[in-house]
C-alpha atoms as a PDB file:
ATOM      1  CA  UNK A   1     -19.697 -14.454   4.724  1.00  0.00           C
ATOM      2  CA  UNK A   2     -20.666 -11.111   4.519  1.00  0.00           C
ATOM      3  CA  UNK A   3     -21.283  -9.798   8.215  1.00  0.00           C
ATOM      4  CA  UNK A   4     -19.891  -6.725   7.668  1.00  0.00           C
ATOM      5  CA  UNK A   5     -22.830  -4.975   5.618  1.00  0.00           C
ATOM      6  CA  UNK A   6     -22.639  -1.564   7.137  1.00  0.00           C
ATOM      7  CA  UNK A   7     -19.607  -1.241   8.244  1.00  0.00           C
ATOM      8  CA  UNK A   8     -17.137   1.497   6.526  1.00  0.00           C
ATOM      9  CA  UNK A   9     -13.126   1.147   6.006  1.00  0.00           C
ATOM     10  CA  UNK A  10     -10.720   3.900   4.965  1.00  0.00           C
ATOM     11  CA  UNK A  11      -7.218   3.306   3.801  1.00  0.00           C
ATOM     12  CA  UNK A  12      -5.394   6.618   3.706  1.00  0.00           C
ATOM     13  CA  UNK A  13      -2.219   6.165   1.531  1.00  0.00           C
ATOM     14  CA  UNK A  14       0.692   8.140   0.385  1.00  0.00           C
ATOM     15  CA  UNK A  15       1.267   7.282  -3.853  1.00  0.00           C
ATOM     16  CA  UNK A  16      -0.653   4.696  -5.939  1.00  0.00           C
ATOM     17  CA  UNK A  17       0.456   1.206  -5.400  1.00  0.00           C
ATOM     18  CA  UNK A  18       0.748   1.089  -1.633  1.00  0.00           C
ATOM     19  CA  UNK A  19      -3.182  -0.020  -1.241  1.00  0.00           C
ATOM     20  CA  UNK A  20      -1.665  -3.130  -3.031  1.00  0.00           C
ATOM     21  CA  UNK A  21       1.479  -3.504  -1.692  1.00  0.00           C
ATOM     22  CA  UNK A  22       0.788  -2.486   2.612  1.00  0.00           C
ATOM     23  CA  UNK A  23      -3.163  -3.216   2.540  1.00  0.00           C
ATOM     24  CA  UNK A  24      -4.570  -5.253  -0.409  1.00  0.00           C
ATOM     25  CA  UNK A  25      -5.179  -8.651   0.671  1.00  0.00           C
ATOM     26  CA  UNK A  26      -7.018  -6.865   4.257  1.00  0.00           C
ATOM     27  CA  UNK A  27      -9.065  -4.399   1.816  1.00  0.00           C
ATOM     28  CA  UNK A  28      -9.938  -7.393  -0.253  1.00  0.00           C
ATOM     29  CA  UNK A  29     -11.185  -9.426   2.315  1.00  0.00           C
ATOM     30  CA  UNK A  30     -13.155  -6.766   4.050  1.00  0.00           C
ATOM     31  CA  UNK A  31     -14.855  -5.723   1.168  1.00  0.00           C
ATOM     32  CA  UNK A  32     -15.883  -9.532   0.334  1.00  0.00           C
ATOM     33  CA  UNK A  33     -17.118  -9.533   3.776  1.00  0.00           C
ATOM     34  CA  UNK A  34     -19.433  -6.166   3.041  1.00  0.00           C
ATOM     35  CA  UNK A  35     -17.615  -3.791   4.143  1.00  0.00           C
ATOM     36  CA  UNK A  36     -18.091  -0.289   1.889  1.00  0.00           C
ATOM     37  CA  UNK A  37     -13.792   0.156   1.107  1.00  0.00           C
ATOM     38  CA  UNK A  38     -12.063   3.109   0.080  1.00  0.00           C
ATOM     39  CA  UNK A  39      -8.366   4.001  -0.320  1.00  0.00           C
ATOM     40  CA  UNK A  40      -7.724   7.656  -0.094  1.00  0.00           C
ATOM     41  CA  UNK A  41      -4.427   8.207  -2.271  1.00  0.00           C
ATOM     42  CA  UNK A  42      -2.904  11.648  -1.369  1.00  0.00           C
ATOM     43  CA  UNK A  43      -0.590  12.019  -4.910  1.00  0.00           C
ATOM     44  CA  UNK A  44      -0.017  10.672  -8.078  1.00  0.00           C
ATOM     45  CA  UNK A  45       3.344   8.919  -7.687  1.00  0.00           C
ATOM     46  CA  UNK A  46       4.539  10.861  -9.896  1.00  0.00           C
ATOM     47  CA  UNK A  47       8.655  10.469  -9.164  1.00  0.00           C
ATOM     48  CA  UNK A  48       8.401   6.849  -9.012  1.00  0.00           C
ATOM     49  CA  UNK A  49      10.243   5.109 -11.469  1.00  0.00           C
ATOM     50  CA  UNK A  50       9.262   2.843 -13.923  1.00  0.00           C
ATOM     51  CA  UNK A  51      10.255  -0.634 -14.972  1.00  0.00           C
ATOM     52  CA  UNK A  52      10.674  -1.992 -18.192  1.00  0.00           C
ATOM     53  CA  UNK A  53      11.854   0.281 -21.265  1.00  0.00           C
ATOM     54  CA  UNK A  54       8.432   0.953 -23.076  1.00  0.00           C
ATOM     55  CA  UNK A  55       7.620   3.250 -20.667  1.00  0.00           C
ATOM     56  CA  UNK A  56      10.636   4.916 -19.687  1.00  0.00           C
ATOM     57  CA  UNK A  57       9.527   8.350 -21.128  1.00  0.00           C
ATOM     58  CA  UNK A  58       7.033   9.208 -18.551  1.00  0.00           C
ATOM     59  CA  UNK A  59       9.285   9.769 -15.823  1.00  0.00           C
ATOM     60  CA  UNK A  60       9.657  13.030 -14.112  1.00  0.00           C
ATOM     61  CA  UNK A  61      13.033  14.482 -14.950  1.00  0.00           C
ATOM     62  CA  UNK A  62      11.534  13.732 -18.913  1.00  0.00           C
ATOM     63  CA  UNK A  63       7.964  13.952 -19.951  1.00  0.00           C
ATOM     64  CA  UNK A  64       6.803  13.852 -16.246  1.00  0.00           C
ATOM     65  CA  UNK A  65       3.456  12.107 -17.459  1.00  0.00           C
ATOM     66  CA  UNK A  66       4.020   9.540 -14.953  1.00  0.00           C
ATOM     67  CA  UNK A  67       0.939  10.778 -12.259  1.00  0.00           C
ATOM     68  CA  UNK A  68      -1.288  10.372 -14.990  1.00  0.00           C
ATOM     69  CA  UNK A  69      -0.519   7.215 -16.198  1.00  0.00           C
ATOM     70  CA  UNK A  70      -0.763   5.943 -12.809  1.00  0.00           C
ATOM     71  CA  UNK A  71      -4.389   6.742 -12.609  1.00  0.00           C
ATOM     72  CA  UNK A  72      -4.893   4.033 -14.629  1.00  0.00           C
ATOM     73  CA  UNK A  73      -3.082   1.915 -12.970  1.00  0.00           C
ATOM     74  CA  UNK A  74      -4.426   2.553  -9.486  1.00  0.00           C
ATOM     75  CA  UNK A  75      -8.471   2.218 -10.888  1.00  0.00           C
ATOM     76  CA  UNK A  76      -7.150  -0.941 -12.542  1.00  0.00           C
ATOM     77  CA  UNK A  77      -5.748  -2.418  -9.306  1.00  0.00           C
ATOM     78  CA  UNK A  78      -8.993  -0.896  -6.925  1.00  0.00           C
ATOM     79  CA  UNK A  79     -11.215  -2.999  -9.204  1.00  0.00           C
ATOM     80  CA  UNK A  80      -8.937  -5.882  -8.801  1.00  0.00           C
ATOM     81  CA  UNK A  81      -9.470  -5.635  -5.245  1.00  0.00           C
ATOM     82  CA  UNK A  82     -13.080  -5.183  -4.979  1.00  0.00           C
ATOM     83  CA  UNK A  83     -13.187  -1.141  -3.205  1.00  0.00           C
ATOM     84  CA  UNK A  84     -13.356   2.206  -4.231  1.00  0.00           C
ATOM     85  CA  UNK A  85     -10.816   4.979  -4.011  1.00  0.00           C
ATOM     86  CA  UNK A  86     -10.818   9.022  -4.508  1.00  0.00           C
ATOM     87  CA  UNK A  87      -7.382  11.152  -4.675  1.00  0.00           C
ATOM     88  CA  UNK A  88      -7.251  13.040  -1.325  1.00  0.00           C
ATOM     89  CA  UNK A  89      -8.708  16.915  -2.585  1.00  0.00           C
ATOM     90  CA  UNK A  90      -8.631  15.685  -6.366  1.00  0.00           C
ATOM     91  CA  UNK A  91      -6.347  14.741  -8.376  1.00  0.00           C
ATOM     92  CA  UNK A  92      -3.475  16.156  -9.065  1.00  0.00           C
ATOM     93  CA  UNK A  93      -4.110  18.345  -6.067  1.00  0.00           C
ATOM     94  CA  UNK A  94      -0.740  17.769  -3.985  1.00  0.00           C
ATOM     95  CA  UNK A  95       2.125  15.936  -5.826  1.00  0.00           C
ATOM     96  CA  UNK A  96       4.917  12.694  -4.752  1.00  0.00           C
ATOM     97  CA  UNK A  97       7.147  14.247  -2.543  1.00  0.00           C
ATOM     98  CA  UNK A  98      10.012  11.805  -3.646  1.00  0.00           C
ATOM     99  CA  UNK A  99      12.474  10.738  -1.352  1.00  0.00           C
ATOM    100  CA  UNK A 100      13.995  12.834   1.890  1.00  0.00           C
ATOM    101  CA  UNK A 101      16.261  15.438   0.174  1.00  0.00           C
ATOM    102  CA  UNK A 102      15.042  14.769  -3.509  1.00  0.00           C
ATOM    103  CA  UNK A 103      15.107  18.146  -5.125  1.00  0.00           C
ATOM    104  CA  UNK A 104      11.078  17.134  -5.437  1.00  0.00           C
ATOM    105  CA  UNK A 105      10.703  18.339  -1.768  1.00  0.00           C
ATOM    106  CA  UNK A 106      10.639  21.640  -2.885  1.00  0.00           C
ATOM    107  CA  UNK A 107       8.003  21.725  -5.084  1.00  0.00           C
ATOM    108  CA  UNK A 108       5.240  24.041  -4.831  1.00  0.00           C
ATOM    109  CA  UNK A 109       2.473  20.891  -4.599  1.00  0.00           C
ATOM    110  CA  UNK A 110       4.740  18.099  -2.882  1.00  0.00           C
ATOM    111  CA  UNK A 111       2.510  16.588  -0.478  1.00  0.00           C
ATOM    112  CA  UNK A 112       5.210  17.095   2.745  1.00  0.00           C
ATOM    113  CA  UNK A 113       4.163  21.037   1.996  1.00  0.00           C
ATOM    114  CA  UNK A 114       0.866  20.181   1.962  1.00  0.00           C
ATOM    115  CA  UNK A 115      -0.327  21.773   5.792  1.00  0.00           C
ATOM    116  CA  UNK A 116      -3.805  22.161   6.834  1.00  0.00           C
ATOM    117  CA  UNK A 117      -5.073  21.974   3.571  1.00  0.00           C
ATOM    118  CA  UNK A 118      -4.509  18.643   3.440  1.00  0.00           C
ATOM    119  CA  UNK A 119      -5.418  17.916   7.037  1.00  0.00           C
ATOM    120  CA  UNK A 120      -8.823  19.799   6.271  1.00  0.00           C
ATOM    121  CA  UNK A 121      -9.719  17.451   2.938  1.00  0.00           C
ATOM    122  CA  UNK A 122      -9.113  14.408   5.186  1.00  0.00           C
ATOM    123  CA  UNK A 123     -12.013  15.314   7.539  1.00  0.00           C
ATOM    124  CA  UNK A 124     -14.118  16.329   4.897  1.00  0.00           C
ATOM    125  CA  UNK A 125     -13.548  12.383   3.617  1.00  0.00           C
ATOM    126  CA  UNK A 126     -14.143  11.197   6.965  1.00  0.00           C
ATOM    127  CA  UNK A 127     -17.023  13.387   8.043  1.00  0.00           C
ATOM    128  CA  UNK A 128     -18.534  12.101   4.570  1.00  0.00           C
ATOM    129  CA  UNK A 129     -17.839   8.732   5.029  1.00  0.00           C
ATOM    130  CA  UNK A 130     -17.702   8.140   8.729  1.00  0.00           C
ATOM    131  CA  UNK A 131     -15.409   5.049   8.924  1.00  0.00           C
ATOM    132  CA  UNK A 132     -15.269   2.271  11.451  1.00  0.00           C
ATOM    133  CA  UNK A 133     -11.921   1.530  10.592  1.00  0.00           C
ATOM    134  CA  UNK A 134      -8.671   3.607   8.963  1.00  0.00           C
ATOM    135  CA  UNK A 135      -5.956   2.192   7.956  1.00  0.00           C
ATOM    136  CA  UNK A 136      -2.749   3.938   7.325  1.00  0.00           C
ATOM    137  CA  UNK A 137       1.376   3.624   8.172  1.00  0.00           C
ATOM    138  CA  UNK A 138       3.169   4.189  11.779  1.00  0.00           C
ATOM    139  CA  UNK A 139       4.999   7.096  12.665  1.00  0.00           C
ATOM    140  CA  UNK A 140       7.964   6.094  10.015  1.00  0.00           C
ATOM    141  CA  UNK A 141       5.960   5.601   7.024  1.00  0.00           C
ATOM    142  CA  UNK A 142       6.562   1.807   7.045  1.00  0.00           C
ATOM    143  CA  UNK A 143      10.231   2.715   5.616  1.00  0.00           C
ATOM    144  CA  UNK A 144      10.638   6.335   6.223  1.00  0.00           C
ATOM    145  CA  UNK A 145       9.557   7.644   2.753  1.00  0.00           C
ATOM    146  CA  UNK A 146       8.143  11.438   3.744  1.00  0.00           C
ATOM    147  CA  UNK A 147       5.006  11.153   1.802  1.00  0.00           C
ATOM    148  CA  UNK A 148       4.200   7.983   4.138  1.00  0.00           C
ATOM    149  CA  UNK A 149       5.099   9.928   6.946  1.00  0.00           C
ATOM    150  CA  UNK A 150       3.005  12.944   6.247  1.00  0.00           C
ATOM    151  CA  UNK A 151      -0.050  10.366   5.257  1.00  0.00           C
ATOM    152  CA  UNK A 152       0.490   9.159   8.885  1.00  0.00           C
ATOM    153  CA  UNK A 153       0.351  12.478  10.298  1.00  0.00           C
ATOM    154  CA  UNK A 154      -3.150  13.539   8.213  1.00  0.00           C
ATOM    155  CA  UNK A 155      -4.827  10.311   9.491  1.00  0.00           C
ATOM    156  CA  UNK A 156      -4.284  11.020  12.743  1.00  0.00           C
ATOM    157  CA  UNK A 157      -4.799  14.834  12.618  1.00  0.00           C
ATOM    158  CA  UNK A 158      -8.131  13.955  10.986  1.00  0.00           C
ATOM    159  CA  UNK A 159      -9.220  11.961  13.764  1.00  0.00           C
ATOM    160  CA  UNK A 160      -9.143  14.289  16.575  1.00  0.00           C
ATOM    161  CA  UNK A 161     -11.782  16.117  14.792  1.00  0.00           C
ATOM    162  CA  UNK A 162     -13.702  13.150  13.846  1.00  0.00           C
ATOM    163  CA  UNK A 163     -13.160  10.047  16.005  1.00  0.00           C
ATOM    164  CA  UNK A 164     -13.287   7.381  14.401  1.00  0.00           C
ATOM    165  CA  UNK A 165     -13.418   3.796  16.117  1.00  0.00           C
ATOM    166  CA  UNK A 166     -10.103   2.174  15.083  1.00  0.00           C
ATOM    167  CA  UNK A 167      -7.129   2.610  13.586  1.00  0.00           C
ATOM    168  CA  UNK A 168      -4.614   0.139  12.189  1.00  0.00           C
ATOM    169  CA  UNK A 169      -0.841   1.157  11.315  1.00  0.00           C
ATOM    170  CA  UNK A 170       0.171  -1.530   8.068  1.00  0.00           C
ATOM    171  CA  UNK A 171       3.657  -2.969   9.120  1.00  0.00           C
ATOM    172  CA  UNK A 172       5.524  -5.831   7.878  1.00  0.00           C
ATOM    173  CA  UNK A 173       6.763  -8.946  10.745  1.00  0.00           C
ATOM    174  CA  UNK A 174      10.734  -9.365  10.650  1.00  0.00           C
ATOM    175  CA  UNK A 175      10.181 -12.509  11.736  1.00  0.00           C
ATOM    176  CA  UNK A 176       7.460 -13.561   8.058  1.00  0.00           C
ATOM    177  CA  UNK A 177       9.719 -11.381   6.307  1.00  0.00           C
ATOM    178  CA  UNK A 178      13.070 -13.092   7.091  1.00  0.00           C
ATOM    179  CA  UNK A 179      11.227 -16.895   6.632  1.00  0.00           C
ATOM    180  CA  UNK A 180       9.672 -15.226   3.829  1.00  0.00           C
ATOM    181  CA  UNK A 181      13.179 -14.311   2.205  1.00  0.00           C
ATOM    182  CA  UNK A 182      14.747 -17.850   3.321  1.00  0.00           C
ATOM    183  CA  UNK A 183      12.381 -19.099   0.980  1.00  0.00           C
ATOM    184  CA  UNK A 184      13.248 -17.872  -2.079  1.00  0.00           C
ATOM    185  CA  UNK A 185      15.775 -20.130  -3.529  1.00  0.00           C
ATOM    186  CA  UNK A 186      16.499 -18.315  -6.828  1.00  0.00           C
ATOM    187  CA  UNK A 187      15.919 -15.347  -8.235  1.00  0.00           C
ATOM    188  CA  UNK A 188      15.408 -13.631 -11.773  1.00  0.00           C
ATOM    189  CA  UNK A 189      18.174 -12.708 -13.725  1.00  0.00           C
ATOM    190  CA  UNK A 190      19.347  -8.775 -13.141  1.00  0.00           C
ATOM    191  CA  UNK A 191      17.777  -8.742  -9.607  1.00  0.00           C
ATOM    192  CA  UNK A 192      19.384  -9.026  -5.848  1.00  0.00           C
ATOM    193  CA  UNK A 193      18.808  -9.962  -2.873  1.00  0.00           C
ATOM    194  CA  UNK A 194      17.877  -7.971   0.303  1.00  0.00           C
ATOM    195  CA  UNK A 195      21.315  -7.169   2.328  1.00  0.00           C
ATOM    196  CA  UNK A 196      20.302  -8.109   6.466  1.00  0.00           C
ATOM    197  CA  UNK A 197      18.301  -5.183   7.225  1.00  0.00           C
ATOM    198  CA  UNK A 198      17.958  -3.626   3.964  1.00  0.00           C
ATOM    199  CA  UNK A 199      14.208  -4.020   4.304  1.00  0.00           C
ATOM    200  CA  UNK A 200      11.897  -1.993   6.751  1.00  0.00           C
ATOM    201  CA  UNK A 201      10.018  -4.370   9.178  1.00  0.00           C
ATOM    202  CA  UNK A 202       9.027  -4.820  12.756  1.00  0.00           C
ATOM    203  CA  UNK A 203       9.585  -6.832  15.863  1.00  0.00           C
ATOM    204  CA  UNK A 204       6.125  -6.697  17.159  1.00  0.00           C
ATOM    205  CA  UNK A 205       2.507  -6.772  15.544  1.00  0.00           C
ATOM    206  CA  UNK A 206      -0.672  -6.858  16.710  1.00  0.00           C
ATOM    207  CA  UNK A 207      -2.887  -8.538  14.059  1.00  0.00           C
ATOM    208  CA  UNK A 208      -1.908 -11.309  11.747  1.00  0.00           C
ATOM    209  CA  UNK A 209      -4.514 -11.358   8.914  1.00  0.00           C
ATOM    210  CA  UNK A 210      -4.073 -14.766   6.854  1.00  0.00           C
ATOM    211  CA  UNK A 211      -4.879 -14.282   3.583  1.00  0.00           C
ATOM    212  CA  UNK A 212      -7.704 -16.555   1.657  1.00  0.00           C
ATOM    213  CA  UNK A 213      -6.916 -17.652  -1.694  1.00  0.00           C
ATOM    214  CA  UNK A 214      -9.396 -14.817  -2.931  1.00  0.00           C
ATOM    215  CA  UNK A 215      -8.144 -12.118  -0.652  1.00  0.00           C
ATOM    216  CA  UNK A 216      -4.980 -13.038  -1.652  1.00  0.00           C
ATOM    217  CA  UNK A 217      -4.985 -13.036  -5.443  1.00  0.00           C
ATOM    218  CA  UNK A 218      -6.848 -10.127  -5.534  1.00  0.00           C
ATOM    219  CA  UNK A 219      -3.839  -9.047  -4.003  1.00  0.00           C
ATOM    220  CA  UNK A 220      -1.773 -10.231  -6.520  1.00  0.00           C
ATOM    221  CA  UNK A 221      -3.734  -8.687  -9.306  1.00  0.00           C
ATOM    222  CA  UNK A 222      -3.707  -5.513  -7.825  1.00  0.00           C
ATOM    223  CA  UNK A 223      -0.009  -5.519  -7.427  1.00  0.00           C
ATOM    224  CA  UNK A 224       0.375  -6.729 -11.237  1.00  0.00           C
ATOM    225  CA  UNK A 225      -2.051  -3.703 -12.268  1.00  0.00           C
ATOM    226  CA  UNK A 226       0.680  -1.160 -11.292  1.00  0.00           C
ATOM    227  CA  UNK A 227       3.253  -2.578 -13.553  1.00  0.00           C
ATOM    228  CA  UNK A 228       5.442   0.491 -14.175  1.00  0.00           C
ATOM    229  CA  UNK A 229       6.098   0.178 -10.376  1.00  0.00           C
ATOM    230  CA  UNK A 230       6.513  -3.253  -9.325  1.00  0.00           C
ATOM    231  CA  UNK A 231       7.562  -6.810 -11.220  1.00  0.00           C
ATOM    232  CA  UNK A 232       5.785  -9.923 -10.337  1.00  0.00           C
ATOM    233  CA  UNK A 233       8.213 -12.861 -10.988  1.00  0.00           C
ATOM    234  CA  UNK A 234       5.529 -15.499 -12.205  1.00  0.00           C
ATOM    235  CA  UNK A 235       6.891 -15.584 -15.757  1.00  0.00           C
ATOM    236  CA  UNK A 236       3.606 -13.185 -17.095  1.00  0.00           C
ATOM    237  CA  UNK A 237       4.547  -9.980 -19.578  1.00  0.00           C
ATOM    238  CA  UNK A 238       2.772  -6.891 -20.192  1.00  0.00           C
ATOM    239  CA  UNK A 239       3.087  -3.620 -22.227  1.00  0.00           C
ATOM    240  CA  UNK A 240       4.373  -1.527 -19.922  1.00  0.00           C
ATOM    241  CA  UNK A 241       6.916  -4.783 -18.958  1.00  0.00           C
ATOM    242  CA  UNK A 242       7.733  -7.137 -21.734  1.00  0.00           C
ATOM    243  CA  UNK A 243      10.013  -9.026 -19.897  1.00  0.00           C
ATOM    244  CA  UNK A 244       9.297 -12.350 -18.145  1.00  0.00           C
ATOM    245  CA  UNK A 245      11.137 -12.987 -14.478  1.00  0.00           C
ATOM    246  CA  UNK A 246      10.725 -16.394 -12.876  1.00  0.00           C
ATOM    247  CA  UNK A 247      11.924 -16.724  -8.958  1.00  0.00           C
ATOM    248  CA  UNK A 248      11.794 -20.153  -7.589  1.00  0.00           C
ATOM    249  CA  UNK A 249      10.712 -21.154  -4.021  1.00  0.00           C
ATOM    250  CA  UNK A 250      10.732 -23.809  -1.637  1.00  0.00           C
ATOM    251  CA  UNK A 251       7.687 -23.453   0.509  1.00  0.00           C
ATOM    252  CA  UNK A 252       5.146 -22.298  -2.688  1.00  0.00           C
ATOM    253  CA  UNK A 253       2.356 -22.184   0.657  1.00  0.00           C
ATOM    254  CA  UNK A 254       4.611 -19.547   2.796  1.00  0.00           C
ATOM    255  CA  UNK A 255       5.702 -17.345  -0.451  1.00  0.00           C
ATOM    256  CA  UNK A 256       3.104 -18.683  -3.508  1.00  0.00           C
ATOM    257  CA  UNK A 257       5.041 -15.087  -5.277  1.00  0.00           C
ATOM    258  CA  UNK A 258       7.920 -13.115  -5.567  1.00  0.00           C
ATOM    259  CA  UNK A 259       7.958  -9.291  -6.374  1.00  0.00           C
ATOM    260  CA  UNK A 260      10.645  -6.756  -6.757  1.00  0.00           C
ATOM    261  CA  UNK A 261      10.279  -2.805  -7.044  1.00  0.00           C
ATOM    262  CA  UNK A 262      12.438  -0.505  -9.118  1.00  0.00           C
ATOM    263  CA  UNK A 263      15.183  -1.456  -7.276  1.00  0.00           C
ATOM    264  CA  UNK A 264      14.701  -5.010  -8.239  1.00  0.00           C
ATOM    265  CA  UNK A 265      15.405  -6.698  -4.826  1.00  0.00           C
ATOM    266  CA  UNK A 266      13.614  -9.588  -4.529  1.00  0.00           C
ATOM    267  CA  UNK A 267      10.887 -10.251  -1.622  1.00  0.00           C
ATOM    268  CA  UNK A 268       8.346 -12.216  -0.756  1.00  0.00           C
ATOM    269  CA  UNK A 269       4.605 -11.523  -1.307  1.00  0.00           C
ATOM    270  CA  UNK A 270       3.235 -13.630   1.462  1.00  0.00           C
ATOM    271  CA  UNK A 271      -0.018 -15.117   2.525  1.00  0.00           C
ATOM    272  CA  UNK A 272       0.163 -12.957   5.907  1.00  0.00           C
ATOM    273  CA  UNK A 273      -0.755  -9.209   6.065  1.00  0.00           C
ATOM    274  CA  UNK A 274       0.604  -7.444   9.686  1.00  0.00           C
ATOM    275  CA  UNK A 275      -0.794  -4.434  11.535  1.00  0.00           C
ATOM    276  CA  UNK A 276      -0.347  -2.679  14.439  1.00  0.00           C
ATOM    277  CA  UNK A 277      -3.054  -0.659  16.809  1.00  0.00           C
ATOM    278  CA  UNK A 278      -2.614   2.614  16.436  1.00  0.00           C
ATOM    279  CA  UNK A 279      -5.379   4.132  18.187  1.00  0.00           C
ATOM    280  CA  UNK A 280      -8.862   4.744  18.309  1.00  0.00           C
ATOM    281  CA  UNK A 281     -11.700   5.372  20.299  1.00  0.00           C
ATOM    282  CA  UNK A 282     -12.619   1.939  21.097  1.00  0.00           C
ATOM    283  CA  UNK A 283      -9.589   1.186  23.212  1.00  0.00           C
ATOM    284  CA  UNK A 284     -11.329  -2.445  24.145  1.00  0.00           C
ATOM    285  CA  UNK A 285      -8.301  -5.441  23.709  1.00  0.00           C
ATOM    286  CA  UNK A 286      -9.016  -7.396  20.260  1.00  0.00           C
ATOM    287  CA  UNK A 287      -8.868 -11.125  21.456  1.00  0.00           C
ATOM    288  CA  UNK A 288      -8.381 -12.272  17.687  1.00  0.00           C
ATOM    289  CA  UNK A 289      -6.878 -11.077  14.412  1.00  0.00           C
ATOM    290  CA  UNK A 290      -9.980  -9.351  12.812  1.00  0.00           C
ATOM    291  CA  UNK A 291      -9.161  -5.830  12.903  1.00  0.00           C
ATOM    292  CA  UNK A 292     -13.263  -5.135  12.622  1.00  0.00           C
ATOM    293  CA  UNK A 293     -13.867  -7.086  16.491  1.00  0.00           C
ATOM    294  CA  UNK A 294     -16.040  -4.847  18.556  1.00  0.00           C
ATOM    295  CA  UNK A 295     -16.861  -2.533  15.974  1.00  0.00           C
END
């Protein structure tokens, strides 16, 4: 069905990986439906870690060759979900923050230091694009992480100088995630599970977009494309990963995957995306769960 021809979507997100991760399955489906798609990334990630040893070199505190590399990654994963993408001013033009009271905060480019400059090339993109929808995080960043934050905070400086119809905050349900997490009846070797509240989610969502098969392993494809940052248990290798991690679950139709970051706790990659309003200028009630109603 593609009854969106004309329409224009805008994901606005902090480090490559989290159009995958937060928005992929939504971005894939939108831009089956005709919808022109494109994630804005603001850095490069480059103070993420990276799984698997191969690799290892690129990281920040060594070679710091990571951003780079992730390039790659992230136009290997936009393909794999059907939409476009541009680095917010270039780039290379601000740099991964890294966590709240990293050393990394300091930098000259981290993207928390980024100020009007970065509010300024966010209008540009939407004067030039002139999107019916954005999509980006809630006040917290989705888990606090500052670059998240401050992605947040562009969006919605952005659109006070150029309204744009809706916007969507990409949250996770408590209530998916915890069924999600009951569901997972083993795990690979070397990983953990969550601790009770270890993972960032929400009471309360507005949308519930269910995944179709396509949508969905588009999803997965663009998660497996950034391999130095996340580990699909499914029993598939790569050559940034050459290790194989097999989870096991007991509703394959709730959880048909299991991923883990860096930190290798296992969760579930569902068949349900969540979103919240977060504002707009169409204020009009949606009386479904397609975030492009009334626009």
């Amino acid at each position: 069905m593609r009854d969106l021809l004309g329409k224009t979507v805008v994901a606005v997100h902090a480090h490559p990986d989290d159009e995958s991760i937060w928005t992929g399955g939504l971005l894939a489906q939108l831009a089956a439906r005709g919808a022109e798609v494109t994630v804005v990334t603001c850095t490069l990630g480059e103070e993420g870690e990276v799984i698997g040893e191969p690799l290892q070199g690129l990281v920040a505190d060594a070679a710091d060759q990571l951003g780079g590399f992730r390039i790659g990654e992230w136009r290997a994963a936009l393909e794999a979900l059907g939409v476009q993408g541009e680095f917010l001013g270039g780039a290379g033009t601000w740099r991964d923050s890294g966590m709240i009271g990293a050393p990394s905060n300091e930098h000259e480019r981290a993207f928390i230091s980024s100020g009007p400059a970065s509010v300024d090339a966010l209008v540009e993109v939407f004067r030039r694009l002139q999107p019916d929808l954005v999509i980006t995080y809630g006040p917290d960043g989705g888990y606090g992480h500052p670059d998240h934050v401050r992605a947040h905070h562009i969006t919605h400086e952005a659109a006070k100088e150029v309204p744009v119809p809706r916007i969507l905050w990409a949250v996770t349900s408590r209530t998916m995630l915890n069924r999600g997490l009951a569901a997972i009846t083993q795990i690979p070797h070397g990983w953990r599970e969550a601790l009770p509240g270890e993972l960032a989610c929400v009471n309360d969502v507005d949308i519930t977009v269910t995944l179709d098969p396509r949508s969905w392993t588009a999803k997965l494809n663009g998660m497996k494309a950034h391999a130095t940052q996340l580990w699909i248990a499914d029993g598939t290798i790569s050559a940034t990963n050459p290790h194989a991690a097999i989870a096991q679950v007991d509703d394959p139709d709730l959880v048909p995957a299991v991923f883990a970051l860096s930190n290798l706790i296992a969760q579930p990659l569902l068949r349900e995306e969540h979103y919240r309003l977060g504002g707009g200028s169409n204020t009009d009630p949606l009386e479904s769960n397609d975030p492009m109603e009334g626009l």
